[in-house]
N, C-alpha and C. Protein backbone atom coordinates (compact mmCIF):
# COMPACT_ATOMS: atom_id res chain seq x y z
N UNK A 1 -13.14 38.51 26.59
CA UNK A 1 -11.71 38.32 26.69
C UNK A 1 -11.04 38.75 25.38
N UNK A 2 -9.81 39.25 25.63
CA UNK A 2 -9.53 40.04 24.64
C UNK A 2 -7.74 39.24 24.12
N UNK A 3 -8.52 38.59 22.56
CA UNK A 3 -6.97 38.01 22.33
C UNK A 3 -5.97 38.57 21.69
N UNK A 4 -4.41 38.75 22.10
CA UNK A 4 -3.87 39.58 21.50
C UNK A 4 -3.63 38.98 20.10
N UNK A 5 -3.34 39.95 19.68
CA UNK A 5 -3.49 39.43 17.83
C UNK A 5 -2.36 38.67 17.03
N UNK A 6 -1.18 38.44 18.03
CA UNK A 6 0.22 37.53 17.64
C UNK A 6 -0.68 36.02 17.86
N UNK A 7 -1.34 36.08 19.07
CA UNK A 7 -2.30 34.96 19.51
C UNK A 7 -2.86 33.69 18.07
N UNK A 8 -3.97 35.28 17.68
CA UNK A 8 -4.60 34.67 16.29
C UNK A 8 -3.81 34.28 15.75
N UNK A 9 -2.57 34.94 15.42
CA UNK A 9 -1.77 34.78 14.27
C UNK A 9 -1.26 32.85 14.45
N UNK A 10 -0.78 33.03 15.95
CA UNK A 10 -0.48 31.48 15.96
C UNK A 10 -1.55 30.29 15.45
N UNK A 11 -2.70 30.96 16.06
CA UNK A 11 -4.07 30.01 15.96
C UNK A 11 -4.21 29.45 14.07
N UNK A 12 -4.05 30.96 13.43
CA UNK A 12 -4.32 30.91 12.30
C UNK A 12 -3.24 29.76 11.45
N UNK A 13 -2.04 30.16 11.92
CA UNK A 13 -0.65 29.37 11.43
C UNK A 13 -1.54 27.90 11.41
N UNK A 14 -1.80 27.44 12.50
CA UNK A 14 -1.97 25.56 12.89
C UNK A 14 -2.96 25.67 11.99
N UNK A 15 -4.07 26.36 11.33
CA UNK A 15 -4.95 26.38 11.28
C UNK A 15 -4.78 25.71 9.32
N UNK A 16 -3.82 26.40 9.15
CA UNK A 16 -3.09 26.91 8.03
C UNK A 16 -2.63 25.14 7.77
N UNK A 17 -2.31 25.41 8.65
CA UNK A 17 -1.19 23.12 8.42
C UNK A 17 -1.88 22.61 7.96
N UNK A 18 -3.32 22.74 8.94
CA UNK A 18 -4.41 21.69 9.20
C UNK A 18 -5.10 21.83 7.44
N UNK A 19 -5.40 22.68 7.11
CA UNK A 19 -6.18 22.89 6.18
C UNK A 19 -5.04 22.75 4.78
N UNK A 20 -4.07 22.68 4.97
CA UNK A 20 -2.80 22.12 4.12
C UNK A 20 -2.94 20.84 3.93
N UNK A 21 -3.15 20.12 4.75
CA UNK A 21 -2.80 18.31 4.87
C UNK A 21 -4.08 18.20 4.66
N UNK A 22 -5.66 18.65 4.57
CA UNK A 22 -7.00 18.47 4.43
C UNK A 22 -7.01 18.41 2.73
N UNK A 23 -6.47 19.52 2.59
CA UNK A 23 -6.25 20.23 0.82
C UNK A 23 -5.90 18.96 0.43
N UNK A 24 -4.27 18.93 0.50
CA UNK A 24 -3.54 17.94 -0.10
C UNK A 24 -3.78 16.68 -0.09
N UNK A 25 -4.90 16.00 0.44
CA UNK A 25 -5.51 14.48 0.75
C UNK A 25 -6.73 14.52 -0.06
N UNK A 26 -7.51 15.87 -0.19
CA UNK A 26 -8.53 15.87 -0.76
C UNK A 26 -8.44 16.15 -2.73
N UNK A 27 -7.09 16.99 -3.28
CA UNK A 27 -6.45 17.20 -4.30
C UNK A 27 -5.88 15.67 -4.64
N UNK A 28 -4.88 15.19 -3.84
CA UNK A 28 -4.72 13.95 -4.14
C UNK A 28 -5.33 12.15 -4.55
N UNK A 29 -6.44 12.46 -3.82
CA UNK A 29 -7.49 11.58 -4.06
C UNK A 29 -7.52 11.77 -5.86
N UNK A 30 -7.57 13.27 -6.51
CA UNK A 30 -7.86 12.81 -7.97
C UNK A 30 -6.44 12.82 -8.96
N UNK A 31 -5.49 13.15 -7.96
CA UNK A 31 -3.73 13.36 -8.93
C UNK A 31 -3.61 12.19 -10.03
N UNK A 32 -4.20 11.44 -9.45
CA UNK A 32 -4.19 9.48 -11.01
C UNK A 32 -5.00 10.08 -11.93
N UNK A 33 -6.02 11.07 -12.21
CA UNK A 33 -6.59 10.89 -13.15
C UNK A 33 -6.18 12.10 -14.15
N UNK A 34 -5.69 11.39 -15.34
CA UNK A 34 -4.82 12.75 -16.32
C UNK A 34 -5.30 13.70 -16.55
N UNK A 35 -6.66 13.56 -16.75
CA UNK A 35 -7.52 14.99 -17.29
C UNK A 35 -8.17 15.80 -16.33
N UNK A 36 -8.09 15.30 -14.59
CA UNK A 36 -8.61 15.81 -13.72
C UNK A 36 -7.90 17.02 -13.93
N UNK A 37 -9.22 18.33 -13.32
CA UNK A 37 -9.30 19.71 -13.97
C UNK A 37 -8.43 20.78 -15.11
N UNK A 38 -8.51 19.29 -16.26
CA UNK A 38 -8.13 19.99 -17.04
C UNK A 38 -6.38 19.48 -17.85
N UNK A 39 -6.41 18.23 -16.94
CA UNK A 39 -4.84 17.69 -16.98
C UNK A 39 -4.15 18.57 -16.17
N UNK A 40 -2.88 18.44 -15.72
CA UNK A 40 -1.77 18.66 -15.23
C UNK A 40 -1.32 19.50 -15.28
N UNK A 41 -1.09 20.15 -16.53
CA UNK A 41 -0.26 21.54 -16.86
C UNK A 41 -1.87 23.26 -16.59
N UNK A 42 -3.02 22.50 -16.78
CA UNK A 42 -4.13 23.51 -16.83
C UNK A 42 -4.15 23.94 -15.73
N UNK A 43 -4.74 25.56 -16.00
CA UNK A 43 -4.58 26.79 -15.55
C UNK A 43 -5.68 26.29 -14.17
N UNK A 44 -6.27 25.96 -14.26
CA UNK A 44 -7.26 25.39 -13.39
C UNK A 44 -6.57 24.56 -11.84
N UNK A 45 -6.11 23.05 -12.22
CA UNK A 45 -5.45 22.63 -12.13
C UNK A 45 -3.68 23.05 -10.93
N UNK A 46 -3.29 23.98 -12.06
CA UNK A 46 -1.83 24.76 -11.15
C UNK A 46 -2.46 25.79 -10.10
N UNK A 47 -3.64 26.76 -10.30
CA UNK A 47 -4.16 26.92 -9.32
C UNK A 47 -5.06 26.31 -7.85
N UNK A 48 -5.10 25.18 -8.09
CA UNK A 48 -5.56 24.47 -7.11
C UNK A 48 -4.34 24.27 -6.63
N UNK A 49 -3.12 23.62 -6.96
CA UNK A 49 -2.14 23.37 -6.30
C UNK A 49 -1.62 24.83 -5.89
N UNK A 50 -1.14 25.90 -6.55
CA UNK A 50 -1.25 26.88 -5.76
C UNK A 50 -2.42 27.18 -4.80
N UNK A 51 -3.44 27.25 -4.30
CA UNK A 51 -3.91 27.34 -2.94
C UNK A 51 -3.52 26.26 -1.99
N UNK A 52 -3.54 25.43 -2.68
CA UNK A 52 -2.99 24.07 -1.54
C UNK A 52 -1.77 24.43 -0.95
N UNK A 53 -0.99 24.64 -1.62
CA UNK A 53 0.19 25.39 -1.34
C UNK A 53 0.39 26.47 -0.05
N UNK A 54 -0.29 27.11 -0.47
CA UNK A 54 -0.75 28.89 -0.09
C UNK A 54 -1.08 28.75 1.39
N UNK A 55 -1.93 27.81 1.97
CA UNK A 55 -2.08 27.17 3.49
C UNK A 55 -0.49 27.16 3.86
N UNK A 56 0.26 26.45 3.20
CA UNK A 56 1.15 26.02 3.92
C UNK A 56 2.01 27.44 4.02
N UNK A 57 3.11 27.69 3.08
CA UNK A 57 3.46 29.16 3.39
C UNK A 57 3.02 30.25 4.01
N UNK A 58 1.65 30.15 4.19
CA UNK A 58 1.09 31.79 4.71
C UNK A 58 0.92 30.94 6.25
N UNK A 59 0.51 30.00 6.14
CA UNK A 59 1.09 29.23 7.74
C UNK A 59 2.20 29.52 8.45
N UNK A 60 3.51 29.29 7.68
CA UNK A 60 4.51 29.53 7.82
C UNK A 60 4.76 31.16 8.34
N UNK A 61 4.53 31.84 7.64
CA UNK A 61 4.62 33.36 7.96
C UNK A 61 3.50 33.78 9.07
N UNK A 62 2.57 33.49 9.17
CA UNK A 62 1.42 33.38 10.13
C UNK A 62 2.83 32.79 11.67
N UNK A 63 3.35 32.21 11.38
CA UNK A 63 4.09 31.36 12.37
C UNK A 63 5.24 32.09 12.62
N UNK A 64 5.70 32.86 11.56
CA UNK A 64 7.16 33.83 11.82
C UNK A 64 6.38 35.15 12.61
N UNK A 65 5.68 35.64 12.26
CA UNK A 65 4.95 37.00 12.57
C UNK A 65 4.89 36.75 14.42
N UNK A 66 3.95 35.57 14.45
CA UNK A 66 3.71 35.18 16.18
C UNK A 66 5.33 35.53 16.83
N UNK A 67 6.13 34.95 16.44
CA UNK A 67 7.40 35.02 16.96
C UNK A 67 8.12 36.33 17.05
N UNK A 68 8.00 36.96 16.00
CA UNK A 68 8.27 38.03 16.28
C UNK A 68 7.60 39.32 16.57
N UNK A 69 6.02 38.92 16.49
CA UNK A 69 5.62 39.83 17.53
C UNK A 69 5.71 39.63 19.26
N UNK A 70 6.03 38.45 19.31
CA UNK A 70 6.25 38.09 21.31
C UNK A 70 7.63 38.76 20.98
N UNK A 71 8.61 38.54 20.26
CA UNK A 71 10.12 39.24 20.31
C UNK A 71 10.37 41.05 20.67
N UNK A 72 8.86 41.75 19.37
CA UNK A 72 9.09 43.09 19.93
C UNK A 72 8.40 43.45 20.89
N UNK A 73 8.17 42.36 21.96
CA UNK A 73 7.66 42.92 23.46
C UNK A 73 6.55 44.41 23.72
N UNK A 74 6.02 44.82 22.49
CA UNK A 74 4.96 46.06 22.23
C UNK A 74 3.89 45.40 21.39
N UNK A 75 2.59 46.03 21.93
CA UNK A 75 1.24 45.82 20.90
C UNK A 75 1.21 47.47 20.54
N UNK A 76 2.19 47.86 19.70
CA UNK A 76 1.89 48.47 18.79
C UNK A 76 0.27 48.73 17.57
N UNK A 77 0.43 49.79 17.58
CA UNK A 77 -1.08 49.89 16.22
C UNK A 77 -0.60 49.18 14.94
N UNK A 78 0.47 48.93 14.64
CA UNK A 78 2.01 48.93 13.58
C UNK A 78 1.69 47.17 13.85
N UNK A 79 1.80 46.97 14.76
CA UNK A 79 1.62 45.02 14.96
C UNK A 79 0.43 44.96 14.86
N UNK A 80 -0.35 45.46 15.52
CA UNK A 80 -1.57 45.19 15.28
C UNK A 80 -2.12 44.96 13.81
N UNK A 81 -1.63 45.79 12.99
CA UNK A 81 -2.15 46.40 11.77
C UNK A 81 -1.27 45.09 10.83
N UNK A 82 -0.22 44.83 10.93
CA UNK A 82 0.38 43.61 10.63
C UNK A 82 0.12 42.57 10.48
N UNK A 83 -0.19 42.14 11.74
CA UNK A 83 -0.91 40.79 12.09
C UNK A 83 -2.17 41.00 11.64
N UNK A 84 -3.59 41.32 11.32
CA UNK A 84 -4.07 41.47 10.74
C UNK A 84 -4.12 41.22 9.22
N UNK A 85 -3.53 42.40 8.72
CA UNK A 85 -2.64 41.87 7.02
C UNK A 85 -2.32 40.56 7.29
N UNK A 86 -1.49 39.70 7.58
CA UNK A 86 -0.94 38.34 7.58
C UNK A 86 -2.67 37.54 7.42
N UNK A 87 -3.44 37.55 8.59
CA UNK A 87 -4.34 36.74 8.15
C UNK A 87 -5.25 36.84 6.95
N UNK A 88 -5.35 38.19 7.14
CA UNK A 88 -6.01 38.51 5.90
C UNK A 88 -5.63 37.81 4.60
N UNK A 89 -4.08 37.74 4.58
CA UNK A 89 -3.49 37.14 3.26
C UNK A 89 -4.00 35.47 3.56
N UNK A 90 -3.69 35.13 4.83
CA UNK A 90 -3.96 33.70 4.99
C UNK A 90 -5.43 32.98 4.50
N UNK A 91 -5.89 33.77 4.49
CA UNK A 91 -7.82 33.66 3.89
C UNK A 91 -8.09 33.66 2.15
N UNK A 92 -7.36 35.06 2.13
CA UNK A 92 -7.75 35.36 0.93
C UNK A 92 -6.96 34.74 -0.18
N UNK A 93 -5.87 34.20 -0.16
CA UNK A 93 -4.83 33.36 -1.19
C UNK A 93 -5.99 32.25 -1.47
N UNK A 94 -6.06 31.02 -0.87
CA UNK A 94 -6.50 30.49 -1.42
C UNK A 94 -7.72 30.72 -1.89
N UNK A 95 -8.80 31.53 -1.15
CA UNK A 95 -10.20 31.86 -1.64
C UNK A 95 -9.69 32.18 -3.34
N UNK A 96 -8.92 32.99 -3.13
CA UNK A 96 -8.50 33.80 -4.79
C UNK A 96 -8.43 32.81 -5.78
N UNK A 97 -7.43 31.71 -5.21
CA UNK A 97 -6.70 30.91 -6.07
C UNK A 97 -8.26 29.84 -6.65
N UNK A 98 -9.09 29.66 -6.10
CA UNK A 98 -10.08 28.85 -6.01
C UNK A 98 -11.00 29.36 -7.24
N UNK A 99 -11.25 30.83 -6.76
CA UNK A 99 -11.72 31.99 -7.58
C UNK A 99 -11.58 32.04 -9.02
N UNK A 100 -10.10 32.17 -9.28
CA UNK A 100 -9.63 32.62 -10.17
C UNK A 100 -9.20 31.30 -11.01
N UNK A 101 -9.36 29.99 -10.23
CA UNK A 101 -9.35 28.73 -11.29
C UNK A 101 -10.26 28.37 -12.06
N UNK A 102 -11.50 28.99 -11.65
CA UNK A 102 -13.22 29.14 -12.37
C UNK A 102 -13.77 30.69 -13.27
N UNK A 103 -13.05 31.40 -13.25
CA UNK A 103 -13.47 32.79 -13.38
C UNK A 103 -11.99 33.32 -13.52
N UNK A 104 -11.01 33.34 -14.63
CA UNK A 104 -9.70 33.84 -15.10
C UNK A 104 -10.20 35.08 -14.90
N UNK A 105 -10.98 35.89 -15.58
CA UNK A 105 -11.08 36.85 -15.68
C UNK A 105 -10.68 38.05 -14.05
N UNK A 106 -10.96 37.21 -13.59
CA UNK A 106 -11.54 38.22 -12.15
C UNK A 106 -9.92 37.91 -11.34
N UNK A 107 -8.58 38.02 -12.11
CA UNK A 107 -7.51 37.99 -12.25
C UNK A 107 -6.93 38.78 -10.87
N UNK A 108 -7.79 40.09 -11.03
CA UNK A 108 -7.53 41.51 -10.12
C UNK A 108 -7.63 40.94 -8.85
N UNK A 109 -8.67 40.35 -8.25
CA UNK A 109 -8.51 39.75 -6.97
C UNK A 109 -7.35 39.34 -6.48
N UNK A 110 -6.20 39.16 -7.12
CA UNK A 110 -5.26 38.28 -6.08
C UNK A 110 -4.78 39.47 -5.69
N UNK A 111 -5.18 40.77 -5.92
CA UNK A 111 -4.27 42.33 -5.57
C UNK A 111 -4.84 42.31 -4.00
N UNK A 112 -5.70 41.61 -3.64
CA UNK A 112 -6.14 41.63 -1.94
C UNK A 112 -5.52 40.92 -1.10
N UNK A 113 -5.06 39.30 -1.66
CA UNK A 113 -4.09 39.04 -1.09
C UNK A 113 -2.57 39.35 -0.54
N UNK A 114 -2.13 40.07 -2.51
CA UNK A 114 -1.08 40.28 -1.97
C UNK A 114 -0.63 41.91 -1.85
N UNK A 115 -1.76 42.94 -1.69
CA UNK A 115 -1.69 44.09 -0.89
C UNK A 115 -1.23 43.64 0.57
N UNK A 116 -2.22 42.74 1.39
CA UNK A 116 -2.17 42.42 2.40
C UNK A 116 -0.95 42.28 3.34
N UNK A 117 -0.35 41.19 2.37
CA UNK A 117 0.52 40.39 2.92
C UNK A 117 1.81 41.14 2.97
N UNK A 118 1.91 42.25 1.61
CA UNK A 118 2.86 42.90 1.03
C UNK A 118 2.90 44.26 2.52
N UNK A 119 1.98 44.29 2.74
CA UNK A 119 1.63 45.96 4.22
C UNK A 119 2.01 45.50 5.28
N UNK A 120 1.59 44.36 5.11
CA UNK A 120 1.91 43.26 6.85
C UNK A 120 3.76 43.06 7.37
N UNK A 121 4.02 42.70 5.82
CA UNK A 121 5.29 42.54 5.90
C UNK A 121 6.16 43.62 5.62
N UNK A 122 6.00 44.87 5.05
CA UNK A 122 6.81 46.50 5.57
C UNK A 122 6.21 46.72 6.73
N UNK A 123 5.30 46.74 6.99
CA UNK A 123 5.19 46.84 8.59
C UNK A 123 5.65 46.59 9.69
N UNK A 124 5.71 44.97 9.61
CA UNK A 124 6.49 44.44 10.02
C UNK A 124 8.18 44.60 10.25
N UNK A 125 8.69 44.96 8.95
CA UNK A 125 9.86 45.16 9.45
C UNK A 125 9.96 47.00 9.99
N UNK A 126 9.41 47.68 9.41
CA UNK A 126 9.29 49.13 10.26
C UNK A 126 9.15 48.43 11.86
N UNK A 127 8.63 47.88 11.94
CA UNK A 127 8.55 47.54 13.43
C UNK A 127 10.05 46.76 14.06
N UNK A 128 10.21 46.14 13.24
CA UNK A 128 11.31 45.40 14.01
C UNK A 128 12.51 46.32 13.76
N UNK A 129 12.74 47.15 13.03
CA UNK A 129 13.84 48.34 12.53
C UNK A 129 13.69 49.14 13.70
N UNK A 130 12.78 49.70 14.20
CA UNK A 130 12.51 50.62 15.30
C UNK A 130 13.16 49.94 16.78
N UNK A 131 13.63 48.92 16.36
CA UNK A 131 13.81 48.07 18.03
C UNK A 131 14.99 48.97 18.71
């Protein structure tokens, strides 16, 4: 069976919440303790809350994309190729952010996320411009 890919995109969105409110219960459990990874202001630290984050927004857009791919009534290669990018970003943000809170160096990685997200979304509107 063959799912259309606005489909995933919805799947991915809830998926996105779920793993938002998982994050944020599991981050919060150590928010009392001052020096947890590094204290508050550490680079460590703001990146964890950025991926925690990163669920929720790329959820969000994961959730705009569904909508407006049922809106342009075409499975375009152009949507296809879109929706795709979107999850892709939805994966790879936080993997990065996780990444890059242990290993600064390896900085370059977040260029996968936000290639992704950045193609998904001119795409996206090339698509919806064409209506």
């Amino acid at each position: 069976m063959k799912i259309p890919i606005f489909q995933l995109n919805l799947m991915a969105a809830w998926i996105g919440i779920l793993l938002g409110f998982v994050s944020g219960f599991v981050l919060g459990n150590y928010f009392h303790q001052e020096h947890w990874l590094g204290g508050y202001a550490s680079h460590k630290r703001r990146l964890y809350r950025l991926g925690h984050i990163s669920f929720f927004g790329l959820a969000l857009m994961n959730l705009m994309f569904y909508f407006t791919a049922r809106a342009l009534a075409r499975n375009s290669g152009g949507t296809t190729l879109a929706g795709w990018g979107f999850l892709a970003g939805a994966v790879t943000m936080p993997l990065c952010c996780v990444i890059m809170a242990h290993q600064p160096k390896l900085r370059a990685l977040f260029l996968v996320p936000v290639a992704s997200l950045v193609t998904a979304a001119a795409i996206t509107l090339w698509e919806v411009a064409a209506l």
